[in-house]
C-alpha atoms as a PDB file:
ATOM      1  CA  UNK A   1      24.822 -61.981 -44.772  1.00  0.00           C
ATOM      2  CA  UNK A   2      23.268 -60.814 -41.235  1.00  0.00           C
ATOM      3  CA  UNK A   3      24.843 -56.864 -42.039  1.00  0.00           C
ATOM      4  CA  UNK A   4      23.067 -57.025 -45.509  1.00  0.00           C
ATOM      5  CA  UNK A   5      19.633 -58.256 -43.924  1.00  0.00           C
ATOM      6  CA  UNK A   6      20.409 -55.537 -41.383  1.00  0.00           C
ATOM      7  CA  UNK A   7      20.764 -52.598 -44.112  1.00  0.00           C
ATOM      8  CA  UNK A   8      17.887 -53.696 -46.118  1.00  0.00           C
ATOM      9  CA  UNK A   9      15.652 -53.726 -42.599  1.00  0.00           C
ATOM     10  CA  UNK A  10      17.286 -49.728 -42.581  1.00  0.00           C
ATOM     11  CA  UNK A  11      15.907 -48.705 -45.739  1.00  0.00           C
ATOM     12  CA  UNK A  12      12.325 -50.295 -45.143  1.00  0.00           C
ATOM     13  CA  UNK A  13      10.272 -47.216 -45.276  1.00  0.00           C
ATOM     14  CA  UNK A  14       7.341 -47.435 -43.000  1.00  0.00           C
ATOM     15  CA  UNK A  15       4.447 -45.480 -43.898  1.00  0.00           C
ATOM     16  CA  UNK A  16       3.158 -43.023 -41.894  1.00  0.00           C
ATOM     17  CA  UNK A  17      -0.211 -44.448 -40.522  1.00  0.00           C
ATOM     18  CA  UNK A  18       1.548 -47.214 -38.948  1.00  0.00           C
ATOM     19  CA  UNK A  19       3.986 -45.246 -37.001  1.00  0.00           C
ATOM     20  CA  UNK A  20       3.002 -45.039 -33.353  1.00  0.00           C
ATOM     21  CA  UNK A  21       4.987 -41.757 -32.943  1.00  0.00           C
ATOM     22  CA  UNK A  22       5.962 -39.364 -36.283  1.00  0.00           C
ATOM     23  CA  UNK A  23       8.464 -36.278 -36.300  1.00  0.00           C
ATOM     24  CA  UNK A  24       7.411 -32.542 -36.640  1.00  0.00           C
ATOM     25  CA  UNK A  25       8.684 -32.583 -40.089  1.00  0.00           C
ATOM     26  CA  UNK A  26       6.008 -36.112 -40.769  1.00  0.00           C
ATOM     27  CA  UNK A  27       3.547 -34.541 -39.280  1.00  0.00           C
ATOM     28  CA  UNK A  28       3.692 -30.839 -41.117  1.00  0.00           C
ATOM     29  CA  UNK A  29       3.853 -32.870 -44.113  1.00  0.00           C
ATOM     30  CA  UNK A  30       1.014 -35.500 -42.947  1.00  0.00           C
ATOM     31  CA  UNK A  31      -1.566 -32.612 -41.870  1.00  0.00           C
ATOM     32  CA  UNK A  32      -0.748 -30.171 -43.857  1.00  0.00           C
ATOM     33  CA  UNK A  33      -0.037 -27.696 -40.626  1.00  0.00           C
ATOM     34  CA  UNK A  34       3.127 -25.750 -40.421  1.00  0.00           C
ATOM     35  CA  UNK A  35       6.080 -26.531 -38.096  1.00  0.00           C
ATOM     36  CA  UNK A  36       6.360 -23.304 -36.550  1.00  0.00           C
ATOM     37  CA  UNK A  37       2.437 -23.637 -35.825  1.00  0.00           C
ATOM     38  CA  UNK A  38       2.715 -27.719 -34.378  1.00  0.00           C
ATOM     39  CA  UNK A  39       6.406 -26.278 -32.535  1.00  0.00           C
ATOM     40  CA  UNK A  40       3.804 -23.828 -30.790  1.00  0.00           C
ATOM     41  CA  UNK A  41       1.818 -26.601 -29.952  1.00  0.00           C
ATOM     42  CA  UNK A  42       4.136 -28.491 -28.480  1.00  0.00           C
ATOM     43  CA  UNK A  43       5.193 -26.103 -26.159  1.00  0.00           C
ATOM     44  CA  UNK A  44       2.003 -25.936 -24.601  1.00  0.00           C
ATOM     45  CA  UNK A  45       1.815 -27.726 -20.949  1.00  0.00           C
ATOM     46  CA  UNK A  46      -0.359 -30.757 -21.092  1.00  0.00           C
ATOM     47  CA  UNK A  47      -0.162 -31.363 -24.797  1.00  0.00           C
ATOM     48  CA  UNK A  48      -1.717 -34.610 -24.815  1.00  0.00           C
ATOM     49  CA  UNK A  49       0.221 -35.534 -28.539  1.00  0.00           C
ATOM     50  CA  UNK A  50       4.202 -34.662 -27.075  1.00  0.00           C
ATOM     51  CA  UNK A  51       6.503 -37.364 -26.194  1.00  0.00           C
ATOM     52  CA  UNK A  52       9.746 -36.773 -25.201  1.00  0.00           C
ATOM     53  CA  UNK A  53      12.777 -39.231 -26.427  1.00  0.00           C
ATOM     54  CA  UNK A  54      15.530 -37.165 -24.406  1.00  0.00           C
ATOM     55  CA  UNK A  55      15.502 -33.747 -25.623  1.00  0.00           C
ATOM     56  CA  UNK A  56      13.902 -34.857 -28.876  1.00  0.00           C
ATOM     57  CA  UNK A  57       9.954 -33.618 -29.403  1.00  0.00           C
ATOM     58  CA  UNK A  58       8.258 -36.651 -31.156  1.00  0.00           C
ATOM     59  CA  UNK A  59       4.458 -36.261 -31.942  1.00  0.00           C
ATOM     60  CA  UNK A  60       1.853 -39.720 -31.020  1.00  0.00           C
ATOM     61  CA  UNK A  61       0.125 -40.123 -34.394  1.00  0.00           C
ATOM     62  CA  UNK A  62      -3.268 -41.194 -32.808  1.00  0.00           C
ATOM     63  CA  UNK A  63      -3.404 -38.394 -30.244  1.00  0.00           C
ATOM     64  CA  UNK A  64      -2.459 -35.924 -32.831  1.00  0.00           C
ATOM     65  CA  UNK A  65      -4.986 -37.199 -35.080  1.00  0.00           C
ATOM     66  CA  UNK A  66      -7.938 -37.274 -32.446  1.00  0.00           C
ATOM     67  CA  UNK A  67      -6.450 -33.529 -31.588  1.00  0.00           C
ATOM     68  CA  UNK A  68      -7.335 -32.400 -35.059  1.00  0.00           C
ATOM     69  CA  UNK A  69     -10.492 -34.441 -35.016  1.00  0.00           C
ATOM     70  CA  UNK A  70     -12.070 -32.213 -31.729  1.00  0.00           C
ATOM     71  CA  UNK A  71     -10.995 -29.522 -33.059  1.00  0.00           C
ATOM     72  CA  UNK A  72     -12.302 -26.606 -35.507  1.00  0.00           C
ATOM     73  CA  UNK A  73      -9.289 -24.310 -35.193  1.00  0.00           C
ATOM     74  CA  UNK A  74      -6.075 -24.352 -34.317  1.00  0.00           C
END
């Protein structure tokens, strides 16, 4: 019973404006802004949006979003 509760928790999708951190590949899709072009942002020092998990690149939704927001080009 607890493994079934546990595998239905697994295939909960959470939408993407409720996710505290999102993936290159959610955020491409989510702001309609390449990979290659949000990779190059990433690699740039003091990128307010980055957070490391190891040697995983994850992206903070709400900094990304108030990135966009002051900005009028990327």
């Amino acid at each position: 019973m607890i493994e079934m509760e546990s595998q239905e928790m697994a295939k909960q999708i959470i939408p993407i404006w409720e996710k505290v951190a999102i993936t290159k590949e959610e955020a491409a899709s989510y702001s309609h802004i390449g990979i290659n072009k949000l990779e190059e942002l990433l690699k740039v020092p003091g990128c307010p949006f980055v957070l490391y998990v190891g040697k995983k690149k994850l992206i903070k939704r709400k900094e990304f979003e108030s990135f966009i927001a002051t900005h009028r080009a990327i």
